[in-house]
C-alpha atoms as a PDB file:
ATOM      1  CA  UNK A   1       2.374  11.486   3.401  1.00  0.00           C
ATOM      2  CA  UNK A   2       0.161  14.355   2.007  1.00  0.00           C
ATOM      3  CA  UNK A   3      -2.326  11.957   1.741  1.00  0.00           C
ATOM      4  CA  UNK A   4      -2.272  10.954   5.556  1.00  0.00           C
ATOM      5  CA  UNK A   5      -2.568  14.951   6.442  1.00  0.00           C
ATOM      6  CA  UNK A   6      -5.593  15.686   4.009  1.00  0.00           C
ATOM      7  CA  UNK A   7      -7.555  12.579   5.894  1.00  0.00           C
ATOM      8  CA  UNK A   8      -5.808  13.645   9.030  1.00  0.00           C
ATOM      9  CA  UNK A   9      -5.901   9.709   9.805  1.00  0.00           C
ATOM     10  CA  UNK A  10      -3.353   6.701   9.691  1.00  0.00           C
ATOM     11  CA  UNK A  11      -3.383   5.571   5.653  1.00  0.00           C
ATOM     12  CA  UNK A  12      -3.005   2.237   4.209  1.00  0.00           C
ATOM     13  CA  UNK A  13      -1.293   1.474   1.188  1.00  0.00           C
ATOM     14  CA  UNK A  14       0.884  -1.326  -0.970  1.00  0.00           C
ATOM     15  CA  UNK A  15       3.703  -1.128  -2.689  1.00  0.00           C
ATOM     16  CA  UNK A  16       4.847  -4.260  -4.889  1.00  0.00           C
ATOM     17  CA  UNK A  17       8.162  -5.516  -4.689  1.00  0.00           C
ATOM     18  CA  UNK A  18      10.067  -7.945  -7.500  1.00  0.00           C
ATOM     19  CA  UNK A  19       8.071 -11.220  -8.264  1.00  0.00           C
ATOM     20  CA  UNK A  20      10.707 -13.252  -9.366  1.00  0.00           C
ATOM     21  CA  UNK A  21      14.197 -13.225  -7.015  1.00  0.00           C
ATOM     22  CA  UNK A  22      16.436 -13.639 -10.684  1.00  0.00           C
ATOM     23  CA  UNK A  23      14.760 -10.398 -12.175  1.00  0.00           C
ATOM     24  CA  UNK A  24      16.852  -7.367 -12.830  1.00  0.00           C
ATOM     25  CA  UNK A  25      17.337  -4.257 -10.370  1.00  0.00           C
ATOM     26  CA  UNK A  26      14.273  -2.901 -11.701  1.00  0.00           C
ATOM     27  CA  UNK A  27      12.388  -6.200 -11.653  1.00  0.00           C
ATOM     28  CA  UNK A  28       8.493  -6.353 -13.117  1.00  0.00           C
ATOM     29  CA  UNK A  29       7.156  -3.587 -14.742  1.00  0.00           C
ATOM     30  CA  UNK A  30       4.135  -2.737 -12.830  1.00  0.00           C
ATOM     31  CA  UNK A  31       2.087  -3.178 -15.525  1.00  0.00           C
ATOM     32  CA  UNK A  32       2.804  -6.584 -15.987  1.00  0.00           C
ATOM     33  CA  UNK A  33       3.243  -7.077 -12.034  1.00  0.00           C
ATOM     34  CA  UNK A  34       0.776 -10.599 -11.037  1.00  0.00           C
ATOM     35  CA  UNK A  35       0.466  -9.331  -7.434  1.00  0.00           C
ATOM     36  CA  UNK A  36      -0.304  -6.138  -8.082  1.00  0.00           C
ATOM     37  CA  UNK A  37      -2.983  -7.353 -10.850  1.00  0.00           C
ATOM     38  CA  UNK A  38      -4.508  -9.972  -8.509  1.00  0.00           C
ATOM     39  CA  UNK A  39      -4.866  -7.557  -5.743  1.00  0.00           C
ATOM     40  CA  UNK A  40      -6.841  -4.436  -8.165  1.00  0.00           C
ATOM     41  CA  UNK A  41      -8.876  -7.349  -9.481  1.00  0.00           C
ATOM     42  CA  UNK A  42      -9.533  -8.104  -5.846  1.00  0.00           C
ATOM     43  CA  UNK A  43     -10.105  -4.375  -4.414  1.00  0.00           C
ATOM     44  CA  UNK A  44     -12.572  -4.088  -8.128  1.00  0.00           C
ATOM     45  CA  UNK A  45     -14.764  -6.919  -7.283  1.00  0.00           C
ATOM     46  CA  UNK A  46     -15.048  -5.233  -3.720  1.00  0.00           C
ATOM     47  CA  UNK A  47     -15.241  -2.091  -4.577  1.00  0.00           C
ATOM     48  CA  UNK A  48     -12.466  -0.887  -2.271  1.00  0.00           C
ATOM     49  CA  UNK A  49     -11.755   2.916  -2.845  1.00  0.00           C
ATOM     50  CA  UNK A  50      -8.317   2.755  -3.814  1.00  0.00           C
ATOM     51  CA  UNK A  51      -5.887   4.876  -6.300  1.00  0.00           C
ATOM     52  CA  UNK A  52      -2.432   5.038  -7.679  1.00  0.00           C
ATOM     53  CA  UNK A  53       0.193   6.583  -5.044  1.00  0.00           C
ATOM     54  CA  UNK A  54       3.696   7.391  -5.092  1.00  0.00           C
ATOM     55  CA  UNK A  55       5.238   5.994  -1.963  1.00  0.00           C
ATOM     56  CA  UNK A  56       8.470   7.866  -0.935  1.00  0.00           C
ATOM     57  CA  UNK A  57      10.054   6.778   2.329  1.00  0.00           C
ATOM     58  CA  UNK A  58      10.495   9.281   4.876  1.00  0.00           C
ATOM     59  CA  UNK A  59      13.246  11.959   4.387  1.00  0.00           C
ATOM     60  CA  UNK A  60      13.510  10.755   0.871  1.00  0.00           C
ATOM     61  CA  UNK A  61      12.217  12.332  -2.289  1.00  0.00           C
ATOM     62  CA  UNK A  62       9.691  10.776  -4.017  1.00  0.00           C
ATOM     63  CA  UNK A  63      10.889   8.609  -7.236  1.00  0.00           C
ATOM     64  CA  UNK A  64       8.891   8.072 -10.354  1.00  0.00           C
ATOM     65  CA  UNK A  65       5.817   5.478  -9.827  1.00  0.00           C
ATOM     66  CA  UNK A  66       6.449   2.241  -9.935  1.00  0.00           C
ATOM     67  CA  UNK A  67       3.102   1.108  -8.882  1.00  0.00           C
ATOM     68  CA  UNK A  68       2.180   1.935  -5.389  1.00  0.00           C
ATOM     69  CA  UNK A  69      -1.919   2.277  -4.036  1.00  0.00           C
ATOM     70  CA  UNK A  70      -3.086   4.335  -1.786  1.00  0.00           C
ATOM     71  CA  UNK A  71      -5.877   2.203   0.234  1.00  0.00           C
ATOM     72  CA  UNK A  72      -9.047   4.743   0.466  1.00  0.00           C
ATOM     73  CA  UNK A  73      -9.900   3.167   3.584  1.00  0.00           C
ATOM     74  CA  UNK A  74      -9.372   4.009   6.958  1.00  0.00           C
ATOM     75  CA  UNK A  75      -8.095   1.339   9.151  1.00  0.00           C
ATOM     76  CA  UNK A  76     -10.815   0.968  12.021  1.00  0.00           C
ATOM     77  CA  UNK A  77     -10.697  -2.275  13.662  1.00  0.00           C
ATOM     78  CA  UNK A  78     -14.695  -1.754  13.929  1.00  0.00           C
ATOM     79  CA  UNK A  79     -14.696  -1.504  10.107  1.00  0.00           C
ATOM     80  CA  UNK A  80     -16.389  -4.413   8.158  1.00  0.00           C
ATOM     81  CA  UNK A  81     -14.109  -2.694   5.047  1.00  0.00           C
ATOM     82  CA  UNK A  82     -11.132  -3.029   6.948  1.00  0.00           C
ATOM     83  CA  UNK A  83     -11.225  -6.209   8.261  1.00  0.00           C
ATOM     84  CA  UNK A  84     -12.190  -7.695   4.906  1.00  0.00           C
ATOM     85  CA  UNK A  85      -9.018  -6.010   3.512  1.00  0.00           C
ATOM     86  CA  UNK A  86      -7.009  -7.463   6.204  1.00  0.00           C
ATOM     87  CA  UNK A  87      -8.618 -11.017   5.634  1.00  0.00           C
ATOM     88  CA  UNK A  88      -7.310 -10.682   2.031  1.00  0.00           C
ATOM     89  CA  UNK A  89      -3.667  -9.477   2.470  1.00  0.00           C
ATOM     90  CA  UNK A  90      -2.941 -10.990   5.378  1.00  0.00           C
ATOM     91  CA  UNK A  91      -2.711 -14.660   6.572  1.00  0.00           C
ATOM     92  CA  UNK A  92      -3.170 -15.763  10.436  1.00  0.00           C
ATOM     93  CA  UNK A  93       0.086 -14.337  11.468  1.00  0.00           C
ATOM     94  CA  UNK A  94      -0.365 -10.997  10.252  1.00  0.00           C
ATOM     95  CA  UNK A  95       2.160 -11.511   7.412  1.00  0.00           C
ATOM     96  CA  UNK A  96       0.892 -10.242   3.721  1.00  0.00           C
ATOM     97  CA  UNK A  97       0.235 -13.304   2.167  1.00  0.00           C
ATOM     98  CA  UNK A  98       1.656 -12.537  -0.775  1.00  0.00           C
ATOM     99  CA  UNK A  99       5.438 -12.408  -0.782  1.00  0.00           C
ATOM    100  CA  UNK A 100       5.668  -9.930  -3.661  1.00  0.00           C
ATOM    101  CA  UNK A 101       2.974  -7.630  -2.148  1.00  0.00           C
ATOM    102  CA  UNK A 102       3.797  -4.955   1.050  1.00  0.00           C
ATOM    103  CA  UNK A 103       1.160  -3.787   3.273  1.00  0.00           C
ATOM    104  CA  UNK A 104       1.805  -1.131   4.645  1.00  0.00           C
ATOM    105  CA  UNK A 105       0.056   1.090   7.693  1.00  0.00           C
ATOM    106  CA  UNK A 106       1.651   4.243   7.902  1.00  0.00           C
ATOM    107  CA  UNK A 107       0.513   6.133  11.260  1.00  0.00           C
ATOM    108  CA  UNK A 108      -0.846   9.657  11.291  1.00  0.00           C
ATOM    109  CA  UNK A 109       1.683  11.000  14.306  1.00  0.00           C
ATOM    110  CA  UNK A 110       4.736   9.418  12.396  1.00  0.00           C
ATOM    111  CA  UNK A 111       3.290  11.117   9.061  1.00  0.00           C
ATOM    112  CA  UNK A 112       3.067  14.782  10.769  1.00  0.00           C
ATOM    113  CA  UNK A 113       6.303  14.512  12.172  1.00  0.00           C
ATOM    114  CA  UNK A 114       8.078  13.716   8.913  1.00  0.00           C
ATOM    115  CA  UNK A 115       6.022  16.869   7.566  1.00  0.00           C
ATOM    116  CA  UNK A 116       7.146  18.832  10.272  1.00  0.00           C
ATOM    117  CA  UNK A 117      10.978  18.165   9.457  1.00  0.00           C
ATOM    118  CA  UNK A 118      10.536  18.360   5.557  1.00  0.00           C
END
């Protein structure tokens, strides 16, 4: 959320969810996480501004990071950055197109009013 007030604009950001459905509770290390490779690889060769984050949700305390990026992009529909982001995560329906991989927009107003009640 801090992140969303310094910009003072909606951020974007990923956070990486189990690759295989048998791992443990803790699932891929995110060092070894194929998504989350593929996608730096991706954002690299692009040279998307991105960086590590830790994603908490709101009203809970952050945990330790487990892999989470903070997209250094803002999310203008006007923006040729943007839209090639979008291209790449998601497929015609919207949907991140890759099931281990969450996309996430998290909206300025919604950010401010969690702040507000921390």
């Amino acid at each position: 959320m801090e992140l969303g007030l310094q910009a003072q604009r909606d951020i974007l950001f990923l956070t990486f969810k189990n690759e295989d459905p048998d791992d443990d509770i803790l699932g891929t290390h995110w060092e070894d996480h194929q998504g989350r490779q593929h996608v730096v690889e991706w954002l690299e060769a692009n040279e998307i501004p991105w960086e590590p984050c830790v994603h908490a949700a709101p009203g809970k305390a952050p945990c330790f990071y487990q892999g989470s990026i903070y997209l250094a992009v803002a999310p203008d529909e006007g923006s040729p950055t943007y839209q090639k982001i979008l291209s790449f995560l998601e497929d015609e329906t919207g949907e991140c197109r890759f099931p281990s991989v969450d996309f996430w927009l998290y909206p300025l107003d919604l950010i401010k009013k969690h702040n507000e009640m921390a």
